[in-house]
Protein backbone atom coordinates (compact mmCIF):
# COMPACT_ATOMS: atom_id res chain seq x y z
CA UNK A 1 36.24 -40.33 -53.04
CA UNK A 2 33.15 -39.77 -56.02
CA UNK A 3 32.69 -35.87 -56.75
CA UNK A 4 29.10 -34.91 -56.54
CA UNK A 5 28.15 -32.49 -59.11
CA UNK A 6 25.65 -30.36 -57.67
CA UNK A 7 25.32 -27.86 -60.88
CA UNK A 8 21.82 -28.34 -62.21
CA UNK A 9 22.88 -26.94 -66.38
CA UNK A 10 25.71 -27.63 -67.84
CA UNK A 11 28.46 -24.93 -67.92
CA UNK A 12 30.35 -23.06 -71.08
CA UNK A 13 33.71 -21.77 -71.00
CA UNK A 14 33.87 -18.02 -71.31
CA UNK A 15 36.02 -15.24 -71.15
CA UNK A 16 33.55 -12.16 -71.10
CA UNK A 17 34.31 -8.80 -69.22
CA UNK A 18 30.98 -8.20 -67.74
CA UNK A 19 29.52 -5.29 -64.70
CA UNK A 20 28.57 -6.94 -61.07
CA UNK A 21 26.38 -3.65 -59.32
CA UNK A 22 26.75 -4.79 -55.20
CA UNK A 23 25.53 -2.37 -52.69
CA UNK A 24 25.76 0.54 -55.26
CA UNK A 25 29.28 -0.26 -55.95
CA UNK A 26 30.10 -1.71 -59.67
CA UNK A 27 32.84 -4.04 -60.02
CA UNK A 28 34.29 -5.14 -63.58
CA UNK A 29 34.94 -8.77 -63.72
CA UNK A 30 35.71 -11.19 -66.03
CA UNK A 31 32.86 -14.59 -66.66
CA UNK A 32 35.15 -17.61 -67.18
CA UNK A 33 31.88 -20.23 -67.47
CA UNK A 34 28.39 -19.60 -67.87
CA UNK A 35 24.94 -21.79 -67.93
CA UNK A 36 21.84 -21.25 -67.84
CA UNK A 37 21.32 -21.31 -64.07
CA UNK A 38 24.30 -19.46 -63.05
CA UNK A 39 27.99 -17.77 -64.17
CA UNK A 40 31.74 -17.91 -61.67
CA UNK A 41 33.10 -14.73 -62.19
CA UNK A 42 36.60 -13.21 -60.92
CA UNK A 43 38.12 -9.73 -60.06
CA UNK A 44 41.38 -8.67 -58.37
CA UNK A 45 40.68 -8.80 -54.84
CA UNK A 46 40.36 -5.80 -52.98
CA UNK A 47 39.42 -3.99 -49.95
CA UNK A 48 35.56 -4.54 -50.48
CA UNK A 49 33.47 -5.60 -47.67
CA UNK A 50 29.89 -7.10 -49.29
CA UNK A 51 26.42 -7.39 -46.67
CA UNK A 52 24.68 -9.21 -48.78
CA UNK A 53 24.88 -11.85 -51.47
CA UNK A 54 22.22 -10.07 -54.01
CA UNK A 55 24.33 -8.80 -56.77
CA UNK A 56 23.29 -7.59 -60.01
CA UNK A 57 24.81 -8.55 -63.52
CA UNK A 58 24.98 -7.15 -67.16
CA UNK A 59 26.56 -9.87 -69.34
CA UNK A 60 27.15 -9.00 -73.29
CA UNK A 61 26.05 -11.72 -75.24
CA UNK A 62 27.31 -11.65 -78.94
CA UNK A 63 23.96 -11.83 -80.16
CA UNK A 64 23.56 -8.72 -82.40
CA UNK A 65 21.58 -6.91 -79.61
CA UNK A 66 23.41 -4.00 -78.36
CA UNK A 67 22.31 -4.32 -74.88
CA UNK A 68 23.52 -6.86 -72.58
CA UNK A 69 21.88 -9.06 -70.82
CA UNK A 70 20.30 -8.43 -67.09
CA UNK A 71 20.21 -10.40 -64.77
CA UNK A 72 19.80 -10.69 -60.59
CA UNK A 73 21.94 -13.39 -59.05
CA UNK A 74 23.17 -14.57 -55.34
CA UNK A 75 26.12 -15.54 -54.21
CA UNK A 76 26.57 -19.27 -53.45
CA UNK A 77 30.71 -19.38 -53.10
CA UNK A 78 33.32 -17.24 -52.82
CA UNK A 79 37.03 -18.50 -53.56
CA UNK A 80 40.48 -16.43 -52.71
CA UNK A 81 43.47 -16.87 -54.17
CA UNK A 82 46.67 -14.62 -53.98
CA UNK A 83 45.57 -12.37 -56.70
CA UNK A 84 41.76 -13.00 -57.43
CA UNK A 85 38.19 -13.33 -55.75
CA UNK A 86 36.15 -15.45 -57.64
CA UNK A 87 32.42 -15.90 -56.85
CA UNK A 88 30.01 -18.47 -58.30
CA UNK A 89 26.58 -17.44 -58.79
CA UNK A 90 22.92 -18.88 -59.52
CA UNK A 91 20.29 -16.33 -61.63
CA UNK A 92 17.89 -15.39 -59.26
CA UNK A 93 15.72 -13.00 -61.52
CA UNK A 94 15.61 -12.84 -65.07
CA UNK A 95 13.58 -11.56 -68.13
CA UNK A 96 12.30 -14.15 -70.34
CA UNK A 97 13.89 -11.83 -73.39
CA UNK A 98 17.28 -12.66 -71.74
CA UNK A 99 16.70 -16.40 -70.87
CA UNK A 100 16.01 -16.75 -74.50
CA UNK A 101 18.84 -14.86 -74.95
CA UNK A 102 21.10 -16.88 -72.80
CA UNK A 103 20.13 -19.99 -73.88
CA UNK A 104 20.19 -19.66 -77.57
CA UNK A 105 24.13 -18.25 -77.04
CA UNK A 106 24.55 -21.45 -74.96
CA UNK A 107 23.04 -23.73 -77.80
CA UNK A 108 25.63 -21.95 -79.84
CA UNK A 109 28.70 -23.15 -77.53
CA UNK A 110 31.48 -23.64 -79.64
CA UNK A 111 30.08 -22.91 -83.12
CA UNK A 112 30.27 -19.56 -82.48
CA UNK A 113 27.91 -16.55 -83.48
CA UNK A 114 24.39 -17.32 -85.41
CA UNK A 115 25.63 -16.62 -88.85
CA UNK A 116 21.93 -15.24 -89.74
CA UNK A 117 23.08 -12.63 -86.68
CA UNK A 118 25.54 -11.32 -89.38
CA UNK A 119 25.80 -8.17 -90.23
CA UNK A 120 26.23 -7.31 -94.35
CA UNK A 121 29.43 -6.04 -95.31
């Protein structure tokens, strides 16, 4: 059987504890891979019951700008295992500040921070 892949950017590993705002509720959760059009995120599941898939996102990037980045997404999949809820979600509305954002931490990938981001000792 061939896999389709249906993602339309290409997807970076992450590990970065971000804030998902849902009906006026905030949930911490944790990013494990991020793009351009979208981020899966996961949180211990518990008793939360969600009416819509418009969620809102603030995602520290380690970009030397102390605010994170904004972002509206929906909810395109939901996945339950014993101990987590993960969720993968496409950007639905964001600044062009934080696209640029975004994309120059995802041009980054691996090599890590922008050393001209550094700060002086």
């Amino acid at each position: 059987m061939k896999i389709v892949e249906r993602r339309s950017a290409q997807r970076i590993s992450v590990s970065v504890a971000i804030q998902q705002y849902v009906e006026g509720q905030t949930h911490r959760c944790r990013a494990s891979n991020l793009s351009l059009s979208g981020v899966y995120i996961e949180r211990p599941i518990t008793s939360f019951v969600r009416h819509s898939t418009a969620v809102e996102l603030e995602i520290p990037l380690p970009d030397g700008e102390s605010a994170p980045m904004r972002t509206e997404a929906e909810i395109v999949y939901d996945c339950f295992d014993a101990a987590l809820h993960g969720s993968a979600l496409r950007f639905t509305n964001m600044s062009a500040h934080d696209r640029a954002r975004l994309s120059a931490f995802l041009e980054r990938g691996e090599r890590g921070p922008d050393p001209s981001k550094a700060q002086a000792a």
